[in-house]
Protein backbone atom coordinates (compact mmCIF):
# COMPACT_ATOMS: atom_id res chain seq x y z
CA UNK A 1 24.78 49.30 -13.01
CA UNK A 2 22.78 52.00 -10.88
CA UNK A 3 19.62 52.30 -12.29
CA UNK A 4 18.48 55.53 -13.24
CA UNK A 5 14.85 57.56 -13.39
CA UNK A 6 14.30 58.47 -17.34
CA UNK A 7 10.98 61.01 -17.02
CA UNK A 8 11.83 62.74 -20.31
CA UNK A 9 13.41 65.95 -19.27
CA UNK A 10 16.84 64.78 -18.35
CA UNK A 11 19.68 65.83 -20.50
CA UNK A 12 22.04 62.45 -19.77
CA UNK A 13 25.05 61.13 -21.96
CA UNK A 14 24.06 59.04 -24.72
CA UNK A 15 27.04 56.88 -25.42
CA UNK A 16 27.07 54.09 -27.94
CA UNK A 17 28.51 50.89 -27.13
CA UNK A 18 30.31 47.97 -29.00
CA UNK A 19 27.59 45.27 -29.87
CA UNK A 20 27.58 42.54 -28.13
CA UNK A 21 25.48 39.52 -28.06
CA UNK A 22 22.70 39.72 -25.21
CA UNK A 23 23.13 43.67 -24.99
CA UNK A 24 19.73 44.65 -23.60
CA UNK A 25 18.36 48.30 -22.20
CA UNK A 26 15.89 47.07 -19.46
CA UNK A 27 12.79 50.11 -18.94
CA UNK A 28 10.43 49.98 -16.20
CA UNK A 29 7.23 51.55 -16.89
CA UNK A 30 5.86 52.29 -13.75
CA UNK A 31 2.97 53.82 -12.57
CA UNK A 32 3.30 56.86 -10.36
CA UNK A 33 1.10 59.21 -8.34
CA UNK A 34 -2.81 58.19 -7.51
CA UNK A 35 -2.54 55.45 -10.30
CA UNK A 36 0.13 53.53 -8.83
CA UNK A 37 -1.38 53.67 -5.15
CA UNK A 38 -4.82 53.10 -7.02
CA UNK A 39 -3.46 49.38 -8.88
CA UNK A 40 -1.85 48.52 -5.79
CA UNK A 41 -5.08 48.88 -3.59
CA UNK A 42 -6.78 46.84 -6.15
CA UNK A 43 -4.06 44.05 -6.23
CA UNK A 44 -4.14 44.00 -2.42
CA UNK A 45 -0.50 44.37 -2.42
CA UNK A 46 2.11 46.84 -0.78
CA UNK A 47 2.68 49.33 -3.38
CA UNK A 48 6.67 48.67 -3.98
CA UNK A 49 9.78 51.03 -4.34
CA UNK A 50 10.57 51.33 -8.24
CA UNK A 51 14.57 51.65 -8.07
CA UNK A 52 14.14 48.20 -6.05
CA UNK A 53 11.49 46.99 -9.44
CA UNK A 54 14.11 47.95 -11.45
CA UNK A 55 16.77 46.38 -9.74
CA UNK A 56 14.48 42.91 -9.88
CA UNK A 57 14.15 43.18 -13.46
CA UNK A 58 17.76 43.60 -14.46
CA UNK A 59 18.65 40.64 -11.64
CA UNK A 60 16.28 38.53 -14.24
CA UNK A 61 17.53 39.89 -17.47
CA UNK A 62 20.91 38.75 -15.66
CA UNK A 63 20.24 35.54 -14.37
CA UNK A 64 20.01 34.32 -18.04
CA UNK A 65 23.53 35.73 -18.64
CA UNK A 66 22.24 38.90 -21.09
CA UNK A 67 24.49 42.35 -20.69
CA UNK A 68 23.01 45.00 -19.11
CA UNK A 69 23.89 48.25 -21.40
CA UNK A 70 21.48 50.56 -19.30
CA UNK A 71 18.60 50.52 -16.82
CA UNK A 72 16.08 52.98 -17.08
CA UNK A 73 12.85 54.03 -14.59
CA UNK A 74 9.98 55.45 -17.14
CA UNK A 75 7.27 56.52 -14.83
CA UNK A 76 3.64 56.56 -16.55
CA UNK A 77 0.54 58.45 -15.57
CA UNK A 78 -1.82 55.94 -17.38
CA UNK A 79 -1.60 53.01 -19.34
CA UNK A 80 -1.82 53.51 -23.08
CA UNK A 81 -3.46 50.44 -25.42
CA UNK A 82 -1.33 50.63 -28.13
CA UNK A 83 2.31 50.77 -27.05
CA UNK A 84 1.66 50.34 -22.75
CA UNK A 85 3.88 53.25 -22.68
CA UNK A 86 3.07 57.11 -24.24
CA UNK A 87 4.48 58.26 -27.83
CA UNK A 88 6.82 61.17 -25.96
CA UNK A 89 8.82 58.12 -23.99
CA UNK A 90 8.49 55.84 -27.05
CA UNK A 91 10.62 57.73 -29.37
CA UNK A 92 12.99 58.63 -26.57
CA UNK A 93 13.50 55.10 -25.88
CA UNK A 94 13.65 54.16 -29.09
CA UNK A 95 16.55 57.06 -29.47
CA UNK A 96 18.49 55.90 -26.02
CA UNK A 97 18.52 51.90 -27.67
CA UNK A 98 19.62 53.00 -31.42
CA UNK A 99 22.31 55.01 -29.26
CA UNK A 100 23.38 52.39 -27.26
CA UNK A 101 22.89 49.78 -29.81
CA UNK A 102 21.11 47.18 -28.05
CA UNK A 103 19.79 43.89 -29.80
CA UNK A 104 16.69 43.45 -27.27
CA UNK A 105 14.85 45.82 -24.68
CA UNK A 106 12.97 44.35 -22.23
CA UNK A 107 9.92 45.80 -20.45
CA UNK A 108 9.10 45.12 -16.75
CA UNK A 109 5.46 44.92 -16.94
CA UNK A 110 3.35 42.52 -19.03
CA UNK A 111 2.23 43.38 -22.92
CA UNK A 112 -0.08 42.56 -24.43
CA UNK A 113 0.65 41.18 -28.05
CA UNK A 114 -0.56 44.36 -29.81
CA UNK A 115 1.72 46.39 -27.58
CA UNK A 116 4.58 44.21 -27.71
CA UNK A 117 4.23 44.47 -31.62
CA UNK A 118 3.75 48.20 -31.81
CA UNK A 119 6.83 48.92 -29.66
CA UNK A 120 9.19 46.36 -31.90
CA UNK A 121 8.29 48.59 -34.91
CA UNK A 122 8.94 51.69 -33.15
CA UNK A 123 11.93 50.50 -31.20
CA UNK A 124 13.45 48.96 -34.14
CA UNK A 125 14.58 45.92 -31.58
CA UNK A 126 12.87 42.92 -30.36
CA UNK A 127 10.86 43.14 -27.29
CA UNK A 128 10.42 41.30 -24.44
CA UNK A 129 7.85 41.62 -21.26
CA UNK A 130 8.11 40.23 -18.20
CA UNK A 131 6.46 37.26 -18.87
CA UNK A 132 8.95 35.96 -21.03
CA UNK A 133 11.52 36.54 -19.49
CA UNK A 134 10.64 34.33 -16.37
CA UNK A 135 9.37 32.00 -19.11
CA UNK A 136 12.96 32.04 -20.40
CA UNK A 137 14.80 32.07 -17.17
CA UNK A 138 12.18 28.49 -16.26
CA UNK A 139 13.08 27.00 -19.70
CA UNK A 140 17.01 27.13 -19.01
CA UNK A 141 16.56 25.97 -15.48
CA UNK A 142 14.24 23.18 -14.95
CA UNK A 143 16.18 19.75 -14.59
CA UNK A 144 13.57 17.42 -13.90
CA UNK A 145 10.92 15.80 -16.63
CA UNK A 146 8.04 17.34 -14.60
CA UNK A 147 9.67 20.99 -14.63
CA UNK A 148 10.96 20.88 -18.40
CA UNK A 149 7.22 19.73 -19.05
CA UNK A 150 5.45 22.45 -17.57
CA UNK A 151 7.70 25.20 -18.47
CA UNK A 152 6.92 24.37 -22.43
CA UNK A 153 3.38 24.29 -21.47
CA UNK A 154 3.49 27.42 -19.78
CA UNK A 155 5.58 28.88 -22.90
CA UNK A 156 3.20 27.41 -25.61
CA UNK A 157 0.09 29.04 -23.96
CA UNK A 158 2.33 32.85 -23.74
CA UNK A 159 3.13 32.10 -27.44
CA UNK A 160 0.43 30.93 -28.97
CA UNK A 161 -0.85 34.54 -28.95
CA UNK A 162 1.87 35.69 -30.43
CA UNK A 163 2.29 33.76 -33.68
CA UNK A 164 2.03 36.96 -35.81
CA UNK A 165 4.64 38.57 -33.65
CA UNK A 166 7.29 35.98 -33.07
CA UNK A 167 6.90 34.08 -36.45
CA UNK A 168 8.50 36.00 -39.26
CA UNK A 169 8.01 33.82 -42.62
CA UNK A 170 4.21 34.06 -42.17
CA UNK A 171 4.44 37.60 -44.23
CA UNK A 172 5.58 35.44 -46.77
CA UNK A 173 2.60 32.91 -46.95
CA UNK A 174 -0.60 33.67 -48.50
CA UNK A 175 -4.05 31.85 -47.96
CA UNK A 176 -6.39 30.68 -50.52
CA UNK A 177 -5.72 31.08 -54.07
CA UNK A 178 -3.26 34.41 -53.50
CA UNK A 179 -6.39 36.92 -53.73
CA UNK A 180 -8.36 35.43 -50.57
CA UNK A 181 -7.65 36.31 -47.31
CA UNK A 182 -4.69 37.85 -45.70
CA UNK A 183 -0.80 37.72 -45.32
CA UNK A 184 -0.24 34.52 -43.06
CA UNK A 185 -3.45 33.50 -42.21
CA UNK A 186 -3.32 29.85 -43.83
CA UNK A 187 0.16 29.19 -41.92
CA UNK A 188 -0.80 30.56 -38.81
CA UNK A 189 -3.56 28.59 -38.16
CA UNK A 190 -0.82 25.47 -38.94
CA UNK A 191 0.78 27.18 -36.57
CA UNK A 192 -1.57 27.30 -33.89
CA UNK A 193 -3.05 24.20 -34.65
CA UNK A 194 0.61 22.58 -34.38
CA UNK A 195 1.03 23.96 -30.97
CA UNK A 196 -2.68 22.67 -29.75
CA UNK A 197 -1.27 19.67 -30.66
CA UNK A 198 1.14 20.08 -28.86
CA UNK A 199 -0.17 21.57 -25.79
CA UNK A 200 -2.18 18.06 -25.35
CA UNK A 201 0.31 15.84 -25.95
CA UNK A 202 2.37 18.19 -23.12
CA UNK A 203 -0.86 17.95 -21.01
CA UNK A 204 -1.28 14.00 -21.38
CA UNK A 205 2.30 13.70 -20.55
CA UNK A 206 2.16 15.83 -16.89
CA UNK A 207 -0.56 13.60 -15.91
CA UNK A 208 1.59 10.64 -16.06
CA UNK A 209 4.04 12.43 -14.19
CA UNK A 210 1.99 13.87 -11.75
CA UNK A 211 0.65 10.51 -10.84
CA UNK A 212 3.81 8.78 -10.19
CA UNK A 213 4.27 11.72 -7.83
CA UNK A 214 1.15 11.21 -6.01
CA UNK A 215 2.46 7.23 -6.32
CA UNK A 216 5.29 8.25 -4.39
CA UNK A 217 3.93 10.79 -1.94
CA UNK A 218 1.65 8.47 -0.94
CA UNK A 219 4.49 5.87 0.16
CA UNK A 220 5.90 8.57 2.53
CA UNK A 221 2.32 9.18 4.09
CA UNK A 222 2.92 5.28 4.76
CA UNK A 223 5.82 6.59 6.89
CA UNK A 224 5.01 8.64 9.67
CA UNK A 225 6.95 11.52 8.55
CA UNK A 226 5.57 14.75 8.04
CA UNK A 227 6.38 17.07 5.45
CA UNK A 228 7.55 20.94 5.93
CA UNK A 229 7.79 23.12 3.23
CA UNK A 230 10.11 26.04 2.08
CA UNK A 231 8.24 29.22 0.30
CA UNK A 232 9.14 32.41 -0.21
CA UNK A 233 9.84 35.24 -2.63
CA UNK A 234 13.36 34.39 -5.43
CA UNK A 235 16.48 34.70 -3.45
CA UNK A 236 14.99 35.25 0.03
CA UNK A 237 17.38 32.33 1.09
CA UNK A 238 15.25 29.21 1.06
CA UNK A 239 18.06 26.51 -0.41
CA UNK A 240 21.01 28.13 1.97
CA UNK A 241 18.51 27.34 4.77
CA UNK A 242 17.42 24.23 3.54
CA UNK A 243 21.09 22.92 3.18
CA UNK A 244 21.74 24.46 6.65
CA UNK A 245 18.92 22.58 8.09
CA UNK A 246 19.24 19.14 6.65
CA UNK A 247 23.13 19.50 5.65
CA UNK A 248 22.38 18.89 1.79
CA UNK A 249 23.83 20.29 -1.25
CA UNK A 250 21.35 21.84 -3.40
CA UNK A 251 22.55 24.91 -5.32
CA UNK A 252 22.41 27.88 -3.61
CA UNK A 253 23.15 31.49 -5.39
CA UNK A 254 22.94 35.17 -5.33
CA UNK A 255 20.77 34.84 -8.23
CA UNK A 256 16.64 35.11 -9.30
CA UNK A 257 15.38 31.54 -9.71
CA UNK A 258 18.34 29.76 -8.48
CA UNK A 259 16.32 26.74 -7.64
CA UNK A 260 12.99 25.69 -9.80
CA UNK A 261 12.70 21.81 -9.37
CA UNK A 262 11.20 20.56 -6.07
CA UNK A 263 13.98 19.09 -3.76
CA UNK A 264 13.23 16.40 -0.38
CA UNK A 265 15.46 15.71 2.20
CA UNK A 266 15.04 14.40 5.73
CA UNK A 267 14.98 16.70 8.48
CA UNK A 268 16.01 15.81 12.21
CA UNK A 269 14.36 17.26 14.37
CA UNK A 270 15.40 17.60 18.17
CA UNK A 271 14.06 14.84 20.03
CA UNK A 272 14.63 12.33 18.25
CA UNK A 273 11.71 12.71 15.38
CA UNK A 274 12.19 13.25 11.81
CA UNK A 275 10.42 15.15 8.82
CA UNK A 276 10.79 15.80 5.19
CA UNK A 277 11.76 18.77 4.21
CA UNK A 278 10.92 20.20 0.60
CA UNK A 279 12.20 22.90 -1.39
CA UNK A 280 10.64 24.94 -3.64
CA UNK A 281 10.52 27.54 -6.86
CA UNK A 282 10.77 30.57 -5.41
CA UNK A 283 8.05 33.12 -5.84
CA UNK A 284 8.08 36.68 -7.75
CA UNK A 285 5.78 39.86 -7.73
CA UNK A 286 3.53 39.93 -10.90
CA UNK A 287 4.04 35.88 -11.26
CA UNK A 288 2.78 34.75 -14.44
CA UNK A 289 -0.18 33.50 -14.31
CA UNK A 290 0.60 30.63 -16.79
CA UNK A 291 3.73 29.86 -14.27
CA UNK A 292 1.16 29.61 -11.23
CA UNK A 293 -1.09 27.38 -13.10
CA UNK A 294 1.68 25.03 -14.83
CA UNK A 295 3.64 24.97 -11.70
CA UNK A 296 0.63 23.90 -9.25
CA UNK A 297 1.96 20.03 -9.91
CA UNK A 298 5.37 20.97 -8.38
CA UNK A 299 4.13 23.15 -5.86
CA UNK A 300 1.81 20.11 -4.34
CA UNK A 301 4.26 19.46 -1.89
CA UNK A 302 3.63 23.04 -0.23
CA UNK A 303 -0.35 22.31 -0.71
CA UNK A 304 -0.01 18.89 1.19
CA UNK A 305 2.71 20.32 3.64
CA UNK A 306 1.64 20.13 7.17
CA UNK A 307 4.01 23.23 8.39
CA UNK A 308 5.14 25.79 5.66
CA UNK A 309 8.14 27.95 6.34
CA UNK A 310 7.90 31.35 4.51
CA UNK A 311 11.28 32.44 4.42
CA UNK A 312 11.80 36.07 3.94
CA UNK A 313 14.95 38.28 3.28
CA UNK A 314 14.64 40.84 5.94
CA UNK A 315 17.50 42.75 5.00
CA UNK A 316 15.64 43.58 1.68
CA UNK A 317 14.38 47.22 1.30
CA UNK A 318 11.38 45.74 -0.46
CA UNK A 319 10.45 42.77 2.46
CA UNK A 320 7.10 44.07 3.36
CA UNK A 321 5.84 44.42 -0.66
CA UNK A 322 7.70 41.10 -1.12
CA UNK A 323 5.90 39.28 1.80
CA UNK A 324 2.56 40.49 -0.02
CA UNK A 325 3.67 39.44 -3.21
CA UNK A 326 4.46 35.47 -1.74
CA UNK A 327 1.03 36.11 0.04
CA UNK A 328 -1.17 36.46 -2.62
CA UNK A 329 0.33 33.59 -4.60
CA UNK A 330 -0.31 31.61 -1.63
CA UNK A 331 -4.11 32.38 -2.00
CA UNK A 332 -4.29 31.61 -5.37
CA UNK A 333 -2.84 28.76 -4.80
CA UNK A 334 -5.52 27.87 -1.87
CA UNK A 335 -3.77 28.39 1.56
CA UNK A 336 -4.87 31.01 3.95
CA UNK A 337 -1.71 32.91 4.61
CA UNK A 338 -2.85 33.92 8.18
CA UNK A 339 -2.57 30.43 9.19
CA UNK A 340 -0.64 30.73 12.04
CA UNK A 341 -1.34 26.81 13.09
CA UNK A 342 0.73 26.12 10.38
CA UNK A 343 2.55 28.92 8.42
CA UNK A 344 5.92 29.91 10.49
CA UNK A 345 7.53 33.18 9.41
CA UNK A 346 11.03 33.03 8.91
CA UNK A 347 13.35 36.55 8.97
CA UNK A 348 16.22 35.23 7.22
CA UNK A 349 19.64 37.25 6.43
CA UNK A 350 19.65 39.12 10.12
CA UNK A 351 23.33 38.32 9.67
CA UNK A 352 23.33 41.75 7.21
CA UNK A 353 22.47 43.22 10.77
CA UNK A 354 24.89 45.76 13.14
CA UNK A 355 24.29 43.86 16.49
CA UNK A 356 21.96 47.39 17.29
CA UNK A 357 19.46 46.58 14.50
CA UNK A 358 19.39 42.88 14.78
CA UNK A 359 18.42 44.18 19.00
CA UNK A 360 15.89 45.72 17.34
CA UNK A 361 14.38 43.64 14.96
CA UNK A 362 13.99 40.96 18.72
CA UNK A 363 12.14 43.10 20.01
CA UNK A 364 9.91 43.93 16.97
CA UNK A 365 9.11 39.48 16.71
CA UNK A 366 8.30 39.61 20.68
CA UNK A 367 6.01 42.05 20.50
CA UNK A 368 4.05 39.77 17.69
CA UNK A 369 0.93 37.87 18.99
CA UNK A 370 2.00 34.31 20.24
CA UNK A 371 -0.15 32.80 17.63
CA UNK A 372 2.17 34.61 14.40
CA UNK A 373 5.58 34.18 15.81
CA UNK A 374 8.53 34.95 13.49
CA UNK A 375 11.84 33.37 13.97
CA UNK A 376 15.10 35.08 13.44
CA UNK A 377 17.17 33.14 11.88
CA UNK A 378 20.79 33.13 8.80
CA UNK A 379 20.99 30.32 7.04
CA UNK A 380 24.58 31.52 6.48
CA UNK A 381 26.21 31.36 9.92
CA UNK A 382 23.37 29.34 11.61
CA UNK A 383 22.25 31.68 14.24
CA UNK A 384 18.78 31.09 15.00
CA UNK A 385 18.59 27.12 13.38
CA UNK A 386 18.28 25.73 17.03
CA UNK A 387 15.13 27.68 17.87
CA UNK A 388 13.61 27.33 14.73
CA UNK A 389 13.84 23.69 14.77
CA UNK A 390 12.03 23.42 17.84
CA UNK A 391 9.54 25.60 16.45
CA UNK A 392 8.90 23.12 13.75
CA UNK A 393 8.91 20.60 15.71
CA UNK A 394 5.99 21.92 18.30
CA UNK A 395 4.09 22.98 15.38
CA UNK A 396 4.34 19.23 14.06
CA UNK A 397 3.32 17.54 17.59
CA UNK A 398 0.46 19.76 18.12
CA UNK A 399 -1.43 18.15 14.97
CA UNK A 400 -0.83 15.00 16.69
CA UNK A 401 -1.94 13.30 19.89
CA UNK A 402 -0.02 10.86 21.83
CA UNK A 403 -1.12 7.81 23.47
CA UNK A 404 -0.40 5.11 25.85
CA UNK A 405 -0.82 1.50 24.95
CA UNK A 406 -0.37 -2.22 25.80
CA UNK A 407 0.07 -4.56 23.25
CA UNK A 408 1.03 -8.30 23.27
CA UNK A 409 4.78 -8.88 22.42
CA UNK A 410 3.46 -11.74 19.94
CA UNK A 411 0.73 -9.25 17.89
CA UNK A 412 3.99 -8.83 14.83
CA UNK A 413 1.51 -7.38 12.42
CA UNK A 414 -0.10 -4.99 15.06
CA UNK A 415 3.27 -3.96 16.19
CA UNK A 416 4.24 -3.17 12.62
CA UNK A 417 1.73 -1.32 11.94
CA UNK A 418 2.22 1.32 14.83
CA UNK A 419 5.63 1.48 13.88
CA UNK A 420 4.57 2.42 9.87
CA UNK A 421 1.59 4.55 10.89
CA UNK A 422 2.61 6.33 14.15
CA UNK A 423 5.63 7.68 15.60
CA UNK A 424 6.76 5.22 18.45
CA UNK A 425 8.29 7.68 21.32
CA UNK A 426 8.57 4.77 24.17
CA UNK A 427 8.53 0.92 24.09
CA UNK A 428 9.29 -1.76 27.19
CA UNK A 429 9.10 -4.80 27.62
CA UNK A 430 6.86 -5.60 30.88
CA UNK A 431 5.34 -9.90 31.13
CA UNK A 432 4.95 -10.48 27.77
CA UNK A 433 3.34 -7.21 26.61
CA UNK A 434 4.93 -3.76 25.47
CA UNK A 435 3.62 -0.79 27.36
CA UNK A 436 4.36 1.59 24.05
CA UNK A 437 3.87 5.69 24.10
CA UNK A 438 2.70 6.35 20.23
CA UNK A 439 2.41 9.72 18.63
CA UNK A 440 -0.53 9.98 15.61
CA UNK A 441 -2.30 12.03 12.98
CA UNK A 442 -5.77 13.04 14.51
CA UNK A 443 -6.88 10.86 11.41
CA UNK A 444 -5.63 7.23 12.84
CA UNK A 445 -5.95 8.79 16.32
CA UNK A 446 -9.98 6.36 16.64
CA UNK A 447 -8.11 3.16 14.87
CA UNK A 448 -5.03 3.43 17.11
CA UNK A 449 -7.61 3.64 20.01
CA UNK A 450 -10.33 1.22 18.98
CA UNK A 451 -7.32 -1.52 17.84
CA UNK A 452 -5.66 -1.36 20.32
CA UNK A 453 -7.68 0.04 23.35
CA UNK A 454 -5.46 3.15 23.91
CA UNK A 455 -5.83 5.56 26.25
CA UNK A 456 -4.38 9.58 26.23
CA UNK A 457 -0.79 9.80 27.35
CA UNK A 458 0.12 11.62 31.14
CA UNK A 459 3.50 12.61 31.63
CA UNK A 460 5.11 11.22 35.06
């Protein structure tokens, strides 16, 4: 369904649908004029295009199988307190929904409780913001222990302010003796106090989980493989790619969220070498911040990654707004996005491309600076895959430094050892001794070369 711009004045068709389960009218309340350039100055993003917003929003509302009955643009000069939106669009919405009979409307912007409750009462129809409904899209998705923990920490701390809204038979429970206090107040504190509860037992749980993880990331930091990660905004293309580049399975849709749990593979790389490649929940404008937090466990492996890929749909009208957007959850997460010595961008989906614009988008990545390359690449038909590999690849040696060495054939443990801690590229067999060529983190570079009296490695 094309969505359309609802400022008020329109005279459109108003035509009432069967009800169905799921039916939903989706509204995005957008800021316009100074006010929208003003909040996105002061979220240091690219101020994006609202059909696109709107399209985003139903693709969410979608991806947890709900039925579109219309899509709706309600542009806003100003946020109001009470109902986010002003009184005028209020009661036309709330006409457009009783016409169309819809069950649930969702608003693309986050509420706060107050204004979620307001616009229920007005609406007549349960409301949901943005928040939940990336909440809800998490809860159905996450496979793993670690990702169905954190999304039900992430929804207990949304709900939790929300008990008056969401929980209906407290207007039926009275504290005290029936004459003190108010309607609900003795079983919402329950309430609340059930989900604290609840929250730290969730908590207590993650830790566990999150140190078998560390447990088993540091066995593969006994390996010498590096790890390179996958990031980038929801359906930018990050599993096709990743199944493209290590010839895995992992689900792969034209959907929001297809993939939340973290996925490893090994990754060959051209010479010989290998890495591990990880995959991971995809990021979204206007992220909840309760996702970000909750979510920091899973998203460890891009933290500890030593090259990150940030995989971007360039075919998308919205790239630019959506490469802020993956930006500035990169920060709050603690990497510098303009680290070009280890951040490669990625232009994915150039197979969407006439052979004239693909031409042009070339000549666009040459003229970058050397030190923020971007590769062209699709995932789908593989163009590009060769030259991104050895991209990786360089990007991986140049943390490393390679030596030359001579170790007696007899020294088992020392031989071991290079072979768990550094990345043997040569090894022969000369009187008794092997003249090996090793490849190390800068970190075991002085105990490679005090062990074993090493020396820097010159090509012949």
């Amino acid at each position: 369904m094309e969505p359309r711009n609802f400022d008020g004045d329109a005279d459109r068709p108003r035509s009432a649908g069967a009800k169905q389960t799921g039916r939903v009218l989706v509204i995005g309340p957008y800021l316009r004029g100074r006010a929208a350039d003003a909040d996105a100055q002061s979220e240091s993003h690219v101020q994006r295009n609202a059909e696109a917003r709107l399209d985003e929003a139903a693709g969410l509302a979608r991806a947890i199988d709900l039925v579109i009955a219309d899509a709706i643009i309600a542009p806003i000069s100003q946020i109001r307190p009470a109902t986010y939106i002003g009184k005028g669009k209020v009661e036309e919405i709330a006409a457009l929904a009783k016409s169309l009979d819809v069950e649930l409307v969702v608003m693309d912007c986050a509420l706060a409780p107050i204004q979620q409750r307001n616009l229920e009462k007005e609406l007549h129809a349960k409301v949901l913001d943005r928040t939940g409904l990336i909440l809800e899209i998490f809860g159905r998705r996450a496979k793993t222990k670690e990702g169905s923990l954190q999304v039900e920490l992430a929804h207990l701390n949304y709900q939790r302010s929300r008990l008056v809204r969401s929980w209906t038979h407290l207007e039926r429970q009275r504290g005290g003796f029936g004459f003190m206090g108010g309607p609900g107040e003795t079983q919402i504190e329950a309430d609340r106090r059930l989900i604290q509860e609840r929250i730290t037992k969730l908590e207590g749980e993650l830790k566990k989980v999150q140190a078998t993880r560390r447990l088993h990331r540091a066995g593969r930091q006994r390996v010498p493989y590096r790890v390179v990660a996958l990031v980038g905004y929801t359906n930018a293309g990050k599993s096709t790619l990743f199944n493209r580049l290590t010839r895995a399975d992992v689900q792969a849709a034209d959907m929001l969220f297809a993939t939340l749990d973290p996925t490893l593979r090994a990754l060959n790389l051209p010479h010989g070498g290998k890495a591990m490649l990880s995959d991971t929940v995809g990021f979204i404008s206007n992220l909840p911040t309760q996702l970000v937090a909750a979510f920091r466990a899973t998203l460890e492996e891009v933290l500890e990654a030593d090259v990150i890929l940030h995989v971007r749909d360039i075919s998308h009208e919205d790239a630019e707004a959506q490469q802020s957007d993956v930006d500035a959850v990169l920060r709050q997460l603690g990497i510098n996005p303009d680290d070009s010595g280890r951040i490669i961008e990625v232009w994915n989906k150039i197979d969407r491309y006439a052979p004239e614009k693909r031409e042009e988008l070339l000549n666009i990545a040459a003229r970058r600076p050397e030190d923020h390359p971007a590769m062209l690449v699709s995932a789908v038909s593989g163009e590009g895959i060769d030259a991104l590999l050895a991209a990786i690849e360089e990007r991986l040696a140049a943390k490393r430094t390679t030596l030359d060495l001579s170790i007696d054939a007899a020294d088992g443990a020392g031989i071991s050892w290079l072979h768990r801690n550094a990345e043997v590229l040569a090894k022969e067999l000369h009187d008794g001794r092997f003249d090996m060529t090793v490849r190390v983190d800068e970190t075991k570079r002085d105990i490679v070369v005090n062990r074993f009296d090493a020396v820097p490695h010159h090509a012949t």
